[in-house]
PDB file of N, CA and C in Angstrom:
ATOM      1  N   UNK A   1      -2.153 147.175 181.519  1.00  0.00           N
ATOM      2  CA  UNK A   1      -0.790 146.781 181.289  1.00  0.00           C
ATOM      3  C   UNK A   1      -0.755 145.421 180.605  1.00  0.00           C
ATOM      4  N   UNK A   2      -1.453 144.869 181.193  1.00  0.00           N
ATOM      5  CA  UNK A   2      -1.436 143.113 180.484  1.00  0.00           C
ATOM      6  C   UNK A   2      -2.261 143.306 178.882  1.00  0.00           C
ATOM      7  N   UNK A   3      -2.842 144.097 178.904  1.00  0.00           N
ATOM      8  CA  UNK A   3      -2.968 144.167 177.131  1.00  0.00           C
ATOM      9  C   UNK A   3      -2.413 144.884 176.098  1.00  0.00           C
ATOM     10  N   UNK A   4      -1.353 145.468 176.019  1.00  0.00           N
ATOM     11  CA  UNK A   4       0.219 146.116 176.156  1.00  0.00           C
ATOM     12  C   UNK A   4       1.255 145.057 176.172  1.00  0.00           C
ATOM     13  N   UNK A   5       1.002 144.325 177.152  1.00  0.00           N
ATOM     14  CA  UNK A   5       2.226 143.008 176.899  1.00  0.00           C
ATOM     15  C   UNK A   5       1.527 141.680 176.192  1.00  0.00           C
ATOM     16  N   UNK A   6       0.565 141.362 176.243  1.00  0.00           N
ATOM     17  CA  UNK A   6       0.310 140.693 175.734  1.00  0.00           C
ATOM     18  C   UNK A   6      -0.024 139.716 174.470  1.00  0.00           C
ATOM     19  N   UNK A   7      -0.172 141.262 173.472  1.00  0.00           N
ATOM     20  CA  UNK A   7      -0.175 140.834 171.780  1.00  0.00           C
ATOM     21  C   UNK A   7       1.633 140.650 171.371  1.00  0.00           C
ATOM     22  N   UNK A   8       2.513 141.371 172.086  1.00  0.00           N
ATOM     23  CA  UNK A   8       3.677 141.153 171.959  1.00  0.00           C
ATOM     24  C   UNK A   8       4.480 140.242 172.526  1.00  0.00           C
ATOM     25  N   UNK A   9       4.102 139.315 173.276  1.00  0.00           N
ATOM     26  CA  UNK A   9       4.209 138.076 174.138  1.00  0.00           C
ATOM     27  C   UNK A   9       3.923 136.552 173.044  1.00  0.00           C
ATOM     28  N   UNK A  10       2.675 137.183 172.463  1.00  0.00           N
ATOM     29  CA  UNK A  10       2.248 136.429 171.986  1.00  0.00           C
ATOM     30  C   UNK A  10       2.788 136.338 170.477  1.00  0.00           C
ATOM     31  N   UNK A  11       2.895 137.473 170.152  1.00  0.00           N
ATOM     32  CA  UNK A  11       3.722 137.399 168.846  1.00  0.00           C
ATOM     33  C   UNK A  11       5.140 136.662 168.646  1.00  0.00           C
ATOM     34  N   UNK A  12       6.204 137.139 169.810  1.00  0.00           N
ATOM     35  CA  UNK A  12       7.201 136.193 170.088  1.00  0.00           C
ATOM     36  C   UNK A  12       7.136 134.781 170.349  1.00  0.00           C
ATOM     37  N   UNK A  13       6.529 134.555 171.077  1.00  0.00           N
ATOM     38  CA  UNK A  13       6.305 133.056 170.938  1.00  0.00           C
ATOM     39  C   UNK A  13       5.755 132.421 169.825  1.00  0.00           C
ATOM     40  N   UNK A  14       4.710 132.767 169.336  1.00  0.00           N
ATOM     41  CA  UNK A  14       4.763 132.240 167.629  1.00  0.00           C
ATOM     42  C   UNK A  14       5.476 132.238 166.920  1.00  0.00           C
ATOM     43  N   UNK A  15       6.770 132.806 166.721  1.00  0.00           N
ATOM     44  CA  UNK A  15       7.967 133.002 165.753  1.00  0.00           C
ATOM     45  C   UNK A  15       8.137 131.631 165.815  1.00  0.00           C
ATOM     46  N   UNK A  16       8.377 130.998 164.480  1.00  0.00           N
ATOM     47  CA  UNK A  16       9.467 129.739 164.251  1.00  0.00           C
ATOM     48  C   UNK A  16      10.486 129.574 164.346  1.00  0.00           C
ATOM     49  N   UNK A  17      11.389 128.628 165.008  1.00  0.00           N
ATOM     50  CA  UNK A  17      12.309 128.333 165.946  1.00  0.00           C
ATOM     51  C   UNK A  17      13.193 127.141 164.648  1.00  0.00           C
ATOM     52  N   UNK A  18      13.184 126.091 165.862  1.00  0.00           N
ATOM     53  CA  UNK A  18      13.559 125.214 165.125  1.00  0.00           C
ATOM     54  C   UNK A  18      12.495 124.188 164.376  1.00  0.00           C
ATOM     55  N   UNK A  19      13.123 123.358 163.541  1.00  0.00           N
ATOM     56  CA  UNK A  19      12.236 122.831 162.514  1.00  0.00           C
ATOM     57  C   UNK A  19      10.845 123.837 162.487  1.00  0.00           C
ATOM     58  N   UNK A  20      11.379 124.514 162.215  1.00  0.00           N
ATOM     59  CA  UNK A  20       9.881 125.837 161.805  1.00  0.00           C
ATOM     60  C   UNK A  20       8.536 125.509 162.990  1.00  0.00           C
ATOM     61  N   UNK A  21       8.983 124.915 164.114  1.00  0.00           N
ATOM     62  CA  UNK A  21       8.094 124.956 165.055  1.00  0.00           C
ATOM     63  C   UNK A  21       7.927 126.146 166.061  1.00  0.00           C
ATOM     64  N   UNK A  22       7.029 126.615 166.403  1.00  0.00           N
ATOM     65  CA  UNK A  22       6.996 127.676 167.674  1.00  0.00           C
ATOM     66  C   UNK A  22       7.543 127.555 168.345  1.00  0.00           C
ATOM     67  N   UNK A  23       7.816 128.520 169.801  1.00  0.00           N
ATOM     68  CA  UNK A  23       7.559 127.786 171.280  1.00  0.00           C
ATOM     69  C   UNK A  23       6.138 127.635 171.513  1.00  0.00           C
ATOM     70  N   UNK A  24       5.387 128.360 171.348  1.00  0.00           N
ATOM     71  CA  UNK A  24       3.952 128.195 171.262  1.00  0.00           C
ATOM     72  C   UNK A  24       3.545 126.393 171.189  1.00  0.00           C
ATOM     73  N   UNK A  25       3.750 126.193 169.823  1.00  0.00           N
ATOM     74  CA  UNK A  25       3.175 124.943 169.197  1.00  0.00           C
ATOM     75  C   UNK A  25       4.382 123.725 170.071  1.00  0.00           C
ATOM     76  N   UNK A  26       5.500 123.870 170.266  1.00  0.00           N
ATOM     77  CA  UNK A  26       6.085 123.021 171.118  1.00  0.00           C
ATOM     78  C   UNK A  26       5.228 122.756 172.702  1.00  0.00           C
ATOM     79  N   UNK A  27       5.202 123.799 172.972  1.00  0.00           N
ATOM     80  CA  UNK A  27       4.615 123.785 174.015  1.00  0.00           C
ATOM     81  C   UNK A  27       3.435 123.069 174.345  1.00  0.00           C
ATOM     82  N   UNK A  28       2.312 123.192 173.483  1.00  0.00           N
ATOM     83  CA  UNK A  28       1.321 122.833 173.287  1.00  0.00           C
ATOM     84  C   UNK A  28       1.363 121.112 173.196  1.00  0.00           C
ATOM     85  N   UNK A  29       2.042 121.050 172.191  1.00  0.00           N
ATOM     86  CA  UNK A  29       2.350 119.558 171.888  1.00  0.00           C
ATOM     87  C   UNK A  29       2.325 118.910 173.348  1.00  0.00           C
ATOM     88  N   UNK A  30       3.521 119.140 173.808  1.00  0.00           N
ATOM     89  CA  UNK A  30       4.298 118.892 174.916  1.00  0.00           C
ATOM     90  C   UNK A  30       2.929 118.434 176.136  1.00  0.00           C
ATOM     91  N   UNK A  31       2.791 120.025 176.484  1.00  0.00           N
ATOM     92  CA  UNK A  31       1.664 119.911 177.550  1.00  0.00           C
ATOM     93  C   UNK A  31       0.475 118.788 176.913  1.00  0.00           C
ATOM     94  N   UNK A  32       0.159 118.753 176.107  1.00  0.00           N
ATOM     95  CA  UNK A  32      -1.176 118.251 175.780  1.00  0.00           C
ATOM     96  C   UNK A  32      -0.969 116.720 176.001  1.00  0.00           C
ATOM     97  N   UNK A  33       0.085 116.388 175.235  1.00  0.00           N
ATOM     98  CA  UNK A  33       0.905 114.510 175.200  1.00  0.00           C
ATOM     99  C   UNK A  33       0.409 114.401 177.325  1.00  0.00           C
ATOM    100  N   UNK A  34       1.407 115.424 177.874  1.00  0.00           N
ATOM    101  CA  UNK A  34       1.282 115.251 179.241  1.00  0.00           C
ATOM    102  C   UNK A  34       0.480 115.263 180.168  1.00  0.00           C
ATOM    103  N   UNK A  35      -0.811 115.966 179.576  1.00  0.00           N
ATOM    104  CA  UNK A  35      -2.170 116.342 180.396  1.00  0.00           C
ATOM    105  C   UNK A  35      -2.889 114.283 180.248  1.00  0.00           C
ATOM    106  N   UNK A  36      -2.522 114.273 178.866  1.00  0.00           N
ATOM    107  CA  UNK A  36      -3.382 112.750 178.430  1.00  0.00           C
ATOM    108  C   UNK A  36      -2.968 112.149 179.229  1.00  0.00           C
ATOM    109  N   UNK A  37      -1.817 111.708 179.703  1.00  0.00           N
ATOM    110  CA  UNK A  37      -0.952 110.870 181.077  1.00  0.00           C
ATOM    111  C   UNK A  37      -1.770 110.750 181.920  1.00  0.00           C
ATOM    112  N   UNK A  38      -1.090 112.058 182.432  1.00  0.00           N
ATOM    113  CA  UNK A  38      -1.962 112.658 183.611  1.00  0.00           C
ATOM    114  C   UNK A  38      -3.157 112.863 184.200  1.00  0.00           C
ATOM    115  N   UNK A  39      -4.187 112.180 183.400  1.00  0.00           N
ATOM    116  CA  UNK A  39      -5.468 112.452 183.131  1.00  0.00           C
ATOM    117  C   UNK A  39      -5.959 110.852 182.754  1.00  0.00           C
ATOM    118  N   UNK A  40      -5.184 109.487 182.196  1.00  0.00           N
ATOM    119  CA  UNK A  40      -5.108 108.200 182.510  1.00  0.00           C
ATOM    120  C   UNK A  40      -5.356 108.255 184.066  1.00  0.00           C
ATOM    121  N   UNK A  41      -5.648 106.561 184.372  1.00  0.00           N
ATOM    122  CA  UNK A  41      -5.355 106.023 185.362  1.00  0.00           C
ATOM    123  C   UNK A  41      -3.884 106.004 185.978  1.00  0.00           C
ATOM    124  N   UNK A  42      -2.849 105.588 185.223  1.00  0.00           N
ATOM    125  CA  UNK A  42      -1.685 105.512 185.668  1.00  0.00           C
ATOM    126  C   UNK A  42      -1.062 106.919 186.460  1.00  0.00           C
ATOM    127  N   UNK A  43      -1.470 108.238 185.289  1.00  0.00           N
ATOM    128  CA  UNK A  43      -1.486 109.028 186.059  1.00  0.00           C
ATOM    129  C   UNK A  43      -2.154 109.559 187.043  1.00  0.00           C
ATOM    130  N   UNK A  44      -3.085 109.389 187.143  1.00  0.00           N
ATOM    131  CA  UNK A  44      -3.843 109.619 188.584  1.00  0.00           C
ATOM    132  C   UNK A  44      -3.492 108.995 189.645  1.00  0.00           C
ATOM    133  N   UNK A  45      -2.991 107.571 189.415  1.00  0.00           N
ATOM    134  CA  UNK A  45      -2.400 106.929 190.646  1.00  0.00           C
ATOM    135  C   UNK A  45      -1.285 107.360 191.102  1.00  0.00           C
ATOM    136  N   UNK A  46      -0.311 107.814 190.141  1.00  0.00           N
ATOM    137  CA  UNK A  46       0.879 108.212 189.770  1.00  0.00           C
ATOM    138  C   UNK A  46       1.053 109.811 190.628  1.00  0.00           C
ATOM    139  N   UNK A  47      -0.131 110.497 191.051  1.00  0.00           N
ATOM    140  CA  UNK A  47      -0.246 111.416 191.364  1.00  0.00           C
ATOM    141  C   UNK A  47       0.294 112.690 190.653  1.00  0.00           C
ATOM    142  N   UNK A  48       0.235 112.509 189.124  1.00  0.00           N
ATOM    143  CA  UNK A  48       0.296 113.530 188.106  1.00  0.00           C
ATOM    144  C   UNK A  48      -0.937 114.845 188.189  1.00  0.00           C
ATOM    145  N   UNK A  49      -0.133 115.855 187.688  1.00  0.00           N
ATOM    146  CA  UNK A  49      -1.156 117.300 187.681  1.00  0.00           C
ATOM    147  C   UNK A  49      -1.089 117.892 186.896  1.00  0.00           C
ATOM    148  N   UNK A  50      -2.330 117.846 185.775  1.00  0.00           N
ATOM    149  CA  UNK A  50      -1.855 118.342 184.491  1.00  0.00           C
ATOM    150  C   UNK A  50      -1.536 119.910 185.024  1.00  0.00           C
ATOM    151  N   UNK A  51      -0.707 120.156 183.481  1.00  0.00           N
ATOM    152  CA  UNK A  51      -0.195 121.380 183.624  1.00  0.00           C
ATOM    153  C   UNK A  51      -0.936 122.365 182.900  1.00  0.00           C
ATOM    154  N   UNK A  52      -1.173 123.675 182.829  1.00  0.00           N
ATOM    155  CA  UNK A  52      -1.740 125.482 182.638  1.00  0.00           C
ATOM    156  C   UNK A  52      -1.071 124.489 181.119  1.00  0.00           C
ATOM    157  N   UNK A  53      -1.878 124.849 180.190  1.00  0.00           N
ATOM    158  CA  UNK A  53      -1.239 124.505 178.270  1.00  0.00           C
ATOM    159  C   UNK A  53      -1.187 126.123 178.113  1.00  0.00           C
ATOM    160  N   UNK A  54      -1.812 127.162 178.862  1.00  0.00           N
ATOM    161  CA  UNK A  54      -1.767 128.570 178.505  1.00  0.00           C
ATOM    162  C   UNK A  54      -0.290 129.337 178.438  1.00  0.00           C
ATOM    163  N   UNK A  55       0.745 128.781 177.675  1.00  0.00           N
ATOM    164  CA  UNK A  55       1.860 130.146 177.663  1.00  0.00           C
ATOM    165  C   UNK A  55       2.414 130.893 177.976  1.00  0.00           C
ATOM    166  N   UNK A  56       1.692 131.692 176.724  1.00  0.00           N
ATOM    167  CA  UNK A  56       1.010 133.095 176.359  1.00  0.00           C
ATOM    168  C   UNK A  56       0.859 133.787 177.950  1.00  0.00           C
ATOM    169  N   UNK A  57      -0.093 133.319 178.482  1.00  0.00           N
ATOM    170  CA  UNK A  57      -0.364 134.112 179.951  1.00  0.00           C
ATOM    171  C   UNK A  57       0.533 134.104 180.477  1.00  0.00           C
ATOM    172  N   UNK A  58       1.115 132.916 180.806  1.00  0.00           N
ATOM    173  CA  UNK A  58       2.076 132.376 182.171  1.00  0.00           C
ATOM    174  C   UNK A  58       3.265 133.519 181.926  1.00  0.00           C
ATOM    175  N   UNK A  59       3.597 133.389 180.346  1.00  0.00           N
ATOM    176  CA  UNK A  59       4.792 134.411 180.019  1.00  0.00           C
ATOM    177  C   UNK A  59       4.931 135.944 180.333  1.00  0.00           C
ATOM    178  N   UNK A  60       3.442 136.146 179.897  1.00  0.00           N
ATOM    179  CA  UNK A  60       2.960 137.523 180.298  1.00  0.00           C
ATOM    180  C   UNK A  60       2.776 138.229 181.538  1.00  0.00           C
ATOM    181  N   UNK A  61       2.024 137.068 182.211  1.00  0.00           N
ATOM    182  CA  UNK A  61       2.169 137.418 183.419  1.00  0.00           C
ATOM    183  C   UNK A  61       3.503 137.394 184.327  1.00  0.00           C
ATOM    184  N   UNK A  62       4.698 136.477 183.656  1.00  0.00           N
ATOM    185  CA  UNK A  62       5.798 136.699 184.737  1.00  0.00           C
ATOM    186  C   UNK A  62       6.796 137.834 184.236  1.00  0.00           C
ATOM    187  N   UNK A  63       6.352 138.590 182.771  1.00  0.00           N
ATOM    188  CA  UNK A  63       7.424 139.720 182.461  1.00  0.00           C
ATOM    189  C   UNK A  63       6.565 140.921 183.338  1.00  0.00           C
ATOM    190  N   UNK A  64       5.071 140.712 183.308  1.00  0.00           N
ATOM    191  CA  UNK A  64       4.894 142.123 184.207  1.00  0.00           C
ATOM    192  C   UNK A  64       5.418 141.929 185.494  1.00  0.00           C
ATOM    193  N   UNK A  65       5.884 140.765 186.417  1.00  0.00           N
ATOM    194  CA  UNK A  65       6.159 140.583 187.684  1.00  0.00           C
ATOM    195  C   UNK A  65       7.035 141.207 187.905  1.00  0.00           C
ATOM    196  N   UNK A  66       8.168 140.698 186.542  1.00  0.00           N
ATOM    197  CA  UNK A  66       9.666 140.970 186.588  1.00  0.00           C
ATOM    198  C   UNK A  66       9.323 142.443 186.469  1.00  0.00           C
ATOM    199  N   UNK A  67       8.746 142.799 185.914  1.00  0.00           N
ATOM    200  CA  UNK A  67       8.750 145.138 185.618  1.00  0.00           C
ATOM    201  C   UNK A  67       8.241 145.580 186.548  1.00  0.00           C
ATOM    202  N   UNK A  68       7.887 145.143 187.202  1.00  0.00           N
ATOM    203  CA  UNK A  68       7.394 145.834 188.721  1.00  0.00           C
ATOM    204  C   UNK A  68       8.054 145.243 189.510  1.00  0.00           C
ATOM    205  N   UNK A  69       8.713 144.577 189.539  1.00  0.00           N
ATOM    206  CA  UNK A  69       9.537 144.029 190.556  1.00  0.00           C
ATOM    207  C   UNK A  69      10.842 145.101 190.472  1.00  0.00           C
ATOM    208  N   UNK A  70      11.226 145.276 189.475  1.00  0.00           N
ATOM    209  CA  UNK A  70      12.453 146.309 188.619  1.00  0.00           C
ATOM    210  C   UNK A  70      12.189 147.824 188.675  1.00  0.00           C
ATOM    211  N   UNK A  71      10.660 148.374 188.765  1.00  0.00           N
ATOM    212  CA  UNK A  71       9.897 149.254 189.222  1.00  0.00           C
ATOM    213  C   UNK A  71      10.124 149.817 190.856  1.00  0.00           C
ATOM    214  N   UNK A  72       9.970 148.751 191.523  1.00  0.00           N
ATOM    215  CA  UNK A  72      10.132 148.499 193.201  1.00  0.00           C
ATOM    216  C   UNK A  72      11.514 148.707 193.581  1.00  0.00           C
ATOM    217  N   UNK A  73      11.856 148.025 192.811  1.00  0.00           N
ATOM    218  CA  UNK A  73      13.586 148.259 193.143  1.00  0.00           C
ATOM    219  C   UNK A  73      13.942 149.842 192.889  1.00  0.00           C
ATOM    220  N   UNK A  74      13.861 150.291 191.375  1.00  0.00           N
ATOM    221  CA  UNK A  74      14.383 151.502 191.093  1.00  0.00           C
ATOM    222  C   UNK A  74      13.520 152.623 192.489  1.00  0.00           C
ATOM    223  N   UNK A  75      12.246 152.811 192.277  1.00  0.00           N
ATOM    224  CA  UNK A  75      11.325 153.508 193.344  1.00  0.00           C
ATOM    225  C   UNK A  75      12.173 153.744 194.762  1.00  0.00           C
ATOM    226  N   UNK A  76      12.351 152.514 195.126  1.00  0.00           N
ATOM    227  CA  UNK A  76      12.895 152.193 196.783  1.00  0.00           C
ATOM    228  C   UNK A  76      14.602 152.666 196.937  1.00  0.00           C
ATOM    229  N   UNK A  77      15.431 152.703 195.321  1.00  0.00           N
ATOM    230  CA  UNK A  77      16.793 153.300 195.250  1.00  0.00           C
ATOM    231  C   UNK A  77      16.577 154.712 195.587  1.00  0.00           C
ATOM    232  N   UNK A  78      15.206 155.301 194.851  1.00  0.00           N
ATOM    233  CA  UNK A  78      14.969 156.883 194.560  1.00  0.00           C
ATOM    234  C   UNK A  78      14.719 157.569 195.851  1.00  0.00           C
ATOM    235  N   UNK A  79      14.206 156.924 196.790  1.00  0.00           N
ATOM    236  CA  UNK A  79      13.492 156.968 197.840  1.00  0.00           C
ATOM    237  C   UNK A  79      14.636 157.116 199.234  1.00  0.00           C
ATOM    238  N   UNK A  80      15.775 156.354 198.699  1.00  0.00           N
ATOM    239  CA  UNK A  80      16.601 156.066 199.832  1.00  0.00           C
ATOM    240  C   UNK A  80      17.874 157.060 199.284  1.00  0.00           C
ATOM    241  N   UNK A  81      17.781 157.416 198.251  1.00  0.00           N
ATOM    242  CA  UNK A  81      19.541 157.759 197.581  1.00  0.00           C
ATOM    243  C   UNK A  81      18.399 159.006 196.824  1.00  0.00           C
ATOM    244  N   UNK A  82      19.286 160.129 197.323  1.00  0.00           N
ATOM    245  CA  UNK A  82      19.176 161.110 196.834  1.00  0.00           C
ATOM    246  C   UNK A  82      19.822 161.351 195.260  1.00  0.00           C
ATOM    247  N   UNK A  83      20.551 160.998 195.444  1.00  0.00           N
ATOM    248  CA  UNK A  83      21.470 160.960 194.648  1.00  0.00           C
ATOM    249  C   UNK A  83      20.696 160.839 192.775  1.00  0.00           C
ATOM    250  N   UNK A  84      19.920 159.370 193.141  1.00  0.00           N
ATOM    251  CA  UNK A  84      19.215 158.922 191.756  1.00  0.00           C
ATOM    252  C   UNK A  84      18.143 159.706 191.813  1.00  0.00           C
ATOM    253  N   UNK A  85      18.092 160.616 192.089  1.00  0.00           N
ATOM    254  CA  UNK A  85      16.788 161.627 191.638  1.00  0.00           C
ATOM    255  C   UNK A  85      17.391 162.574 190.446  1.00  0.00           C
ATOM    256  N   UNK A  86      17.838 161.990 188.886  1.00  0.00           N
ATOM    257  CA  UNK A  86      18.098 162.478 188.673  1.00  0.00           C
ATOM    258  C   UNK A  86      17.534 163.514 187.534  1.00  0.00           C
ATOM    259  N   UNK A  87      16.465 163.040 187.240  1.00  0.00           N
ATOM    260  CA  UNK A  87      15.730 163.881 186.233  1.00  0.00           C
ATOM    261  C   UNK A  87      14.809 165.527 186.886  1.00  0.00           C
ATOM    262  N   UNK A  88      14.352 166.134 186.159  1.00  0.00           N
ATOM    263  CA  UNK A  88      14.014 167.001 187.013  1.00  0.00           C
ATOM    264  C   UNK A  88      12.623 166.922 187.426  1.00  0.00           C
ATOM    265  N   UNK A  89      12.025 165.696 186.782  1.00  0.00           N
ATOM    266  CA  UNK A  89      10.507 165.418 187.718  1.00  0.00           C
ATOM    267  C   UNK A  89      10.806 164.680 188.938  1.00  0.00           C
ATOM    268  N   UNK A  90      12.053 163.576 189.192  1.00  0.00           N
ATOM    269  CA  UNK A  90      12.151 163.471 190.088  1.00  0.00           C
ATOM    270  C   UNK A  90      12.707 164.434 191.415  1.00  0.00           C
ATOM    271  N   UNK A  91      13.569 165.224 190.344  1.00  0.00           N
ATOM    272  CA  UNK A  91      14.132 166.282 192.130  1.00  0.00           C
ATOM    273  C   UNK A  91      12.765 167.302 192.026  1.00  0.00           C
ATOM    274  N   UNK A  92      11.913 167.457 191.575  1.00  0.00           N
ATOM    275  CA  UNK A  92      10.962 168.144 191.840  1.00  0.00           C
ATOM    276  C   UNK A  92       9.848 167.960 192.758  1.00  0.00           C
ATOM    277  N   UNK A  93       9.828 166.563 192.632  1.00  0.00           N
ATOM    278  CA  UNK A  93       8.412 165.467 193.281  1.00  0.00           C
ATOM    279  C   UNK A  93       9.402 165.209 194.678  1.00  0.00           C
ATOM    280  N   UNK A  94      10.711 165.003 194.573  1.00  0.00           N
ATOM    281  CA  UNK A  94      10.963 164.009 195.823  1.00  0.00           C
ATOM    282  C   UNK A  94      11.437 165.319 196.491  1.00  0.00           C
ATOM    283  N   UNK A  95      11.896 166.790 196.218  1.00  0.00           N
ATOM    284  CA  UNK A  95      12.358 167.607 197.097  1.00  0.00           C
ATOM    285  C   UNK A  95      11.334 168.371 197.233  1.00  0.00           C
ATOM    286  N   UNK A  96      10.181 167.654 196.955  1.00  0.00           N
ATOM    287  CA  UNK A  96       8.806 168.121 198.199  1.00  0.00           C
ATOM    288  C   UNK A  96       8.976 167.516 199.040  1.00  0.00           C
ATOM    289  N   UNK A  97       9.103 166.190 198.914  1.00  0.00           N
ATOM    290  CA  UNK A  97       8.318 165.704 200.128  1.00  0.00           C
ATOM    291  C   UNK A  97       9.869 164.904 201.387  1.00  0.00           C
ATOM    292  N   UNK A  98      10.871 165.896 200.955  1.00  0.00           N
ATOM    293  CA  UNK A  98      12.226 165.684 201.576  1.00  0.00           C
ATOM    294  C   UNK A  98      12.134 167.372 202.336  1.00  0.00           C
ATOM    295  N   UNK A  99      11.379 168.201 201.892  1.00  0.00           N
ATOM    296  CA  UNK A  99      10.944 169.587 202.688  1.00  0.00           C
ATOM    297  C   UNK A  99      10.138 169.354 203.866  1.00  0.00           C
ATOM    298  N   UNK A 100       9.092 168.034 203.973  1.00  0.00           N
ATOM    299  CA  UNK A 100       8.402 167.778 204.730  1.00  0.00           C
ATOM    300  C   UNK A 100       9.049 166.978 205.979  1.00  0.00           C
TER     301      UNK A 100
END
């Protein structure tokens, strides 16, 4: 699944935005300026923690959360409500095991 979402994760975020910058390359910027801080003395005293510069993943990984999370939900409607069984693989699969 994560390599399925992932070239397309990644493609969106490279699109140019404003001043023809990424979110990608913003990002990057961003985190990197902040890791250097953070990674000083001041920040270490400061009790700074650099941050993941990875995206791409972080993004990826929280749209599969969100689709299985949305997965769980629909499943657990199907499960409880007869009703949304409405295709005929579902009244087929679930009025087995509603015979049992």
């Amino acid at each position: 699944m994560l390599a399925a979402f992932a070239p397309k994760v990644k493609n969106s975020l490279g699109k140019p935005l404003v001043a023809n910058l990424s979110t990608s390359q913003s990002w990057n910027a961003l985190t990197s300026a902040f890791n250097k801080v953070a990674a000083s003395p001041v920040g270490i005293y400061g009790g700074l923690k650099p941050v993941n510069v990875n995206l791409e993943e972080y993004v990826t990984q929280k749209a599969l959360d969100a689709l299985f999370l949305k997965v769980g939900e629909e499943e657990k409607k199907i499960r409880e409500n007869p009703v949304a069984r409405i295709t005929a693989i579902l009244k087929r699969v679930f009025g087995q095991l509603d015979k049992k």
